[in-house]
Protein backbone atom coordinates (compact mmCIF):
# COMPACT_ATOMS: atom_id res chain seq x y z
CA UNK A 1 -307.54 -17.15 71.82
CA UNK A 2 -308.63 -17.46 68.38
CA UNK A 3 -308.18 -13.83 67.88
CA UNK A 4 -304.72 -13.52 69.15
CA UNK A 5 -303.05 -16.55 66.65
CA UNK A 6 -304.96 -14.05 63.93
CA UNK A 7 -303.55 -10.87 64.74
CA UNK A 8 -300.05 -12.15 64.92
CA UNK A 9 -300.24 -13.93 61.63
CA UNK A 10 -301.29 -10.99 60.07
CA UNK A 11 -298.88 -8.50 61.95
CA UNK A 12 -295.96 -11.04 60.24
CA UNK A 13 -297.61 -11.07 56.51
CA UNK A 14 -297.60 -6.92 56.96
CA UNK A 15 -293.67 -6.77 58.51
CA UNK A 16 -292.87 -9.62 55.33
CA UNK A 17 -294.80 -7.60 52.95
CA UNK A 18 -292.89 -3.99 54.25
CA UNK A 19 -289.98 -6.24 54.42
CA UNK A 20 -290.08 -7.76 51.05
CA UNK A 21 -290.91 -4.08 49.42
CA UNK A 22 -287.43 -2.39 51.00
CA UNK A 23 -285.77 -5.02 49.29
CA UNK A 24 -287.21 -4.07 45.96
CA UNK A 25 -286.75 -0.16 46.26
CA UNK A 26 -283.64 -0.31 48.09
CA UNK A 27 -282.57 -3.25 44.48
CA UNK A 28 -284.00 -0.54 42.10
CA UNK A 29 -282.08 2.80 43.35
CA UNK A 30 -278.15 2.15 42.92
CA UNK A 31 -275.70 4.44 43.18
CA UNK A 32 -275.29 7.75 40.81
CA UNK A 33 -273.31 7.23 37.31
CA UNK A 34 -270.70 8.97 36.37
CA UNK A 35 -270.79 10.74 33.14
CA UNK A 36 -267.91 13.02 32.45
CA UNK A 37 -268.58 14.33 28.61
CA UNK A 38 -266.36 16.07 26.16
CA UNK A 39 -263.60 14.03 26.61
CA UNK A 40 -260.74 14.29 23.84
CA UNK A 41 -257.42 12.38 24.05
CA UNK A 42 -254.01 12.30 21.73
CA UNK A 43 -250.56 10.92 21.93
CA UNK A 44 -247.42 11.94 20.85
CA UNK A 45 -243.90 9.84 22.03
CA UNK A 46 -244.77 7.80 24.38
CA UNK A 47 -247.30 10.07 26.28
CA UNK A 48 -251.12 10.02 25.71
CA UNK A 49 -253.27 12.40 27.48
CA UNK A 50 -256.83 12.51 28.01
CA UNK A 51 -259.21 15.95 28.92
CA UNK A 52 -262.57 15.89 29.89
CA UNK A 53 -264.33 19.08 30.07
CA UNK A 54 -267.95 19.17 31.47
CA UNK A 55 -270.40 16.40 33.02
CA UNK A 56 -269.42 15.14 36.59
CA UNK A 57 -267.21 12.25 37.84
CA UNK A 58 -263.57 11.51 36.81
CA UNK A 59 -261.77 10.24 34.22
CA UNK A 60 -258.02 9.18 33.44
CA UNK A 61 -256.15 8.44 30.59
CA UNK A 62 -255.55 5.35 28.80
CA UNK A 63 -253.07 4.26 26.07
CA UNK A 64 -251.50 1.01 24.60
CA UNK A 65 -247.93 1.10 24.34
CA UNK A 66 -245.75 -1.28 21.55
CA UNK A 67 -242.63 -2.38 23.05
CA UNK A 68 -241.16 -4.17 20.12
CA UNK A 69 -240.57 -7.65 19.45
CA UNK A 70 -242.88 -8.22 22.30
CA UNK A 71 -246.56 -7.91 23.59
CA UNK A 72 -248.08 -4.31 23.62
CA UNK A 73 -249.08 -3.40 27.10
CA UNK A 74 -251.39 -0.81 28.67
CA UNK A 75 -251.04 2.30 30.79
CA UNK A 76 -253.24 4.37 33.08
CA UNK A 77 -253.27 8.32 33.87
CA UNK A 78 -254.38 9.44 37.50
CA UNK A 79 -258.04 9.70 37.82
CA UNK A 80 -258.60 13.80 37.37
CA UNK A 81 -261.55 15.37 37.97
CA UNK A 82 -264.10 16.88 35.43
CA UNK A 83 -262.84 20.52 33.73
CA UNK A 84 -259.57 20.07 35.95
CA UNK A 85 -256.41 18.96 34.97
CA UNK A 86 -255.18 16.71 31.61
CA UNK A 87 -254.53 12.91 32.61
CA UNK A 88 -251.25 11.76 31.03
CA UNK A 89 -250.78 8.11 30.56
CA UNK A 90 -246.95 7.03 29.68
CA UNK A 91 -245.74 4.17 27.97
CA UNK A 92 -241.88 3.30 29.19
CA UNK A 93 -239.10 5.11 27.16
CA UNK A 94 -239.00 3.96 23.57
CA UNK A 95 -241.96 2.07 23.84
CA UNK A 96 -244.83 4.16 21.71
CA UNK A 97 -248.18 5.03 22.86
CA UNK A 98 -251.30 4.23 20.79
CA UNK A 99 -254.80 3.84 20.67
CA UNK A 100 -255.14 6.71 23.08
CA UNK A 101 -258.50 6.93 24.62
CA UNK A 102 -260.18 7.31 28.32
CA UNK A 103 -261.98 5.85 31.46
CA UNK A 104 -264.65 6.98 33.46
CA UNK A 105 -265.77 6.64 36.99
C-alpha cells in the first residue's frame, strides 16, 4: 500500500516538473523578428515613400502631414515586402508631408 501512495506522488512531481519546464522553453522561444535593413525614405508634395532593400519582413511608409491652422496628422503606406515595391504614404491634397520615415513588421 505504502508503495503505491509513493509511486503516484512521485509520477505527479515528474509530470509537474516536465510540466513546469514546457512552460519555460515554450516562454523563452517567441516568434521570429522582423528586420528589414536598408531602408531609405523622402517626401516631396504631399507624398513620402519609404524602400527597404535587403533583410526579411515588411515595411511601409510613414509620414506626418501639416494641415494648417490645425493639428498635423499621420499617414501609413501599404505594408510591402523586402526588395519589392516603394511604400508611398500620402498626406490629403495641400496638406504637406514631413518627417518621412518607416515601420517594420
Amino acid at each position: 500500500m505504502f508503495g503505491g501512495e509513493g509511486l503516484v506522488k512521485k509520477r505527479s512531481f515528474l509530470l509537474a516538473t516536465f510540466v513546469a519546464a514546457s512552460v519555460v522553453l515554450l516562454g523563452v522561444s517567441g516568434p521570429a523578428q522582423a528586420a528589414p535593413t536598408g531602408c531609405t525614405t523622402g517626401a516631396t508634395g504631399y507624398t513620402a515613400g519609404a524602400y527597404c532593400e535587403s533583410g526579411t519582413g515588411q515595411f511601409r511608409a510613414k509620414t506626418r502631414c501639416n494641415k494648417p491652422w490645425a493639428p498635423d496628422y499621420a499617414r501609413y503606406g501599404e505594408w510591402m515586402g523586402v526588395g519589392t515595391w516603394t511604400s508611398f504614404a500620402k498626406c490629403d491634397n495641400g496638406h504637406l508631408a514631413f518627417n518621412p520615415t518607416w515601420e517594420t513588421r
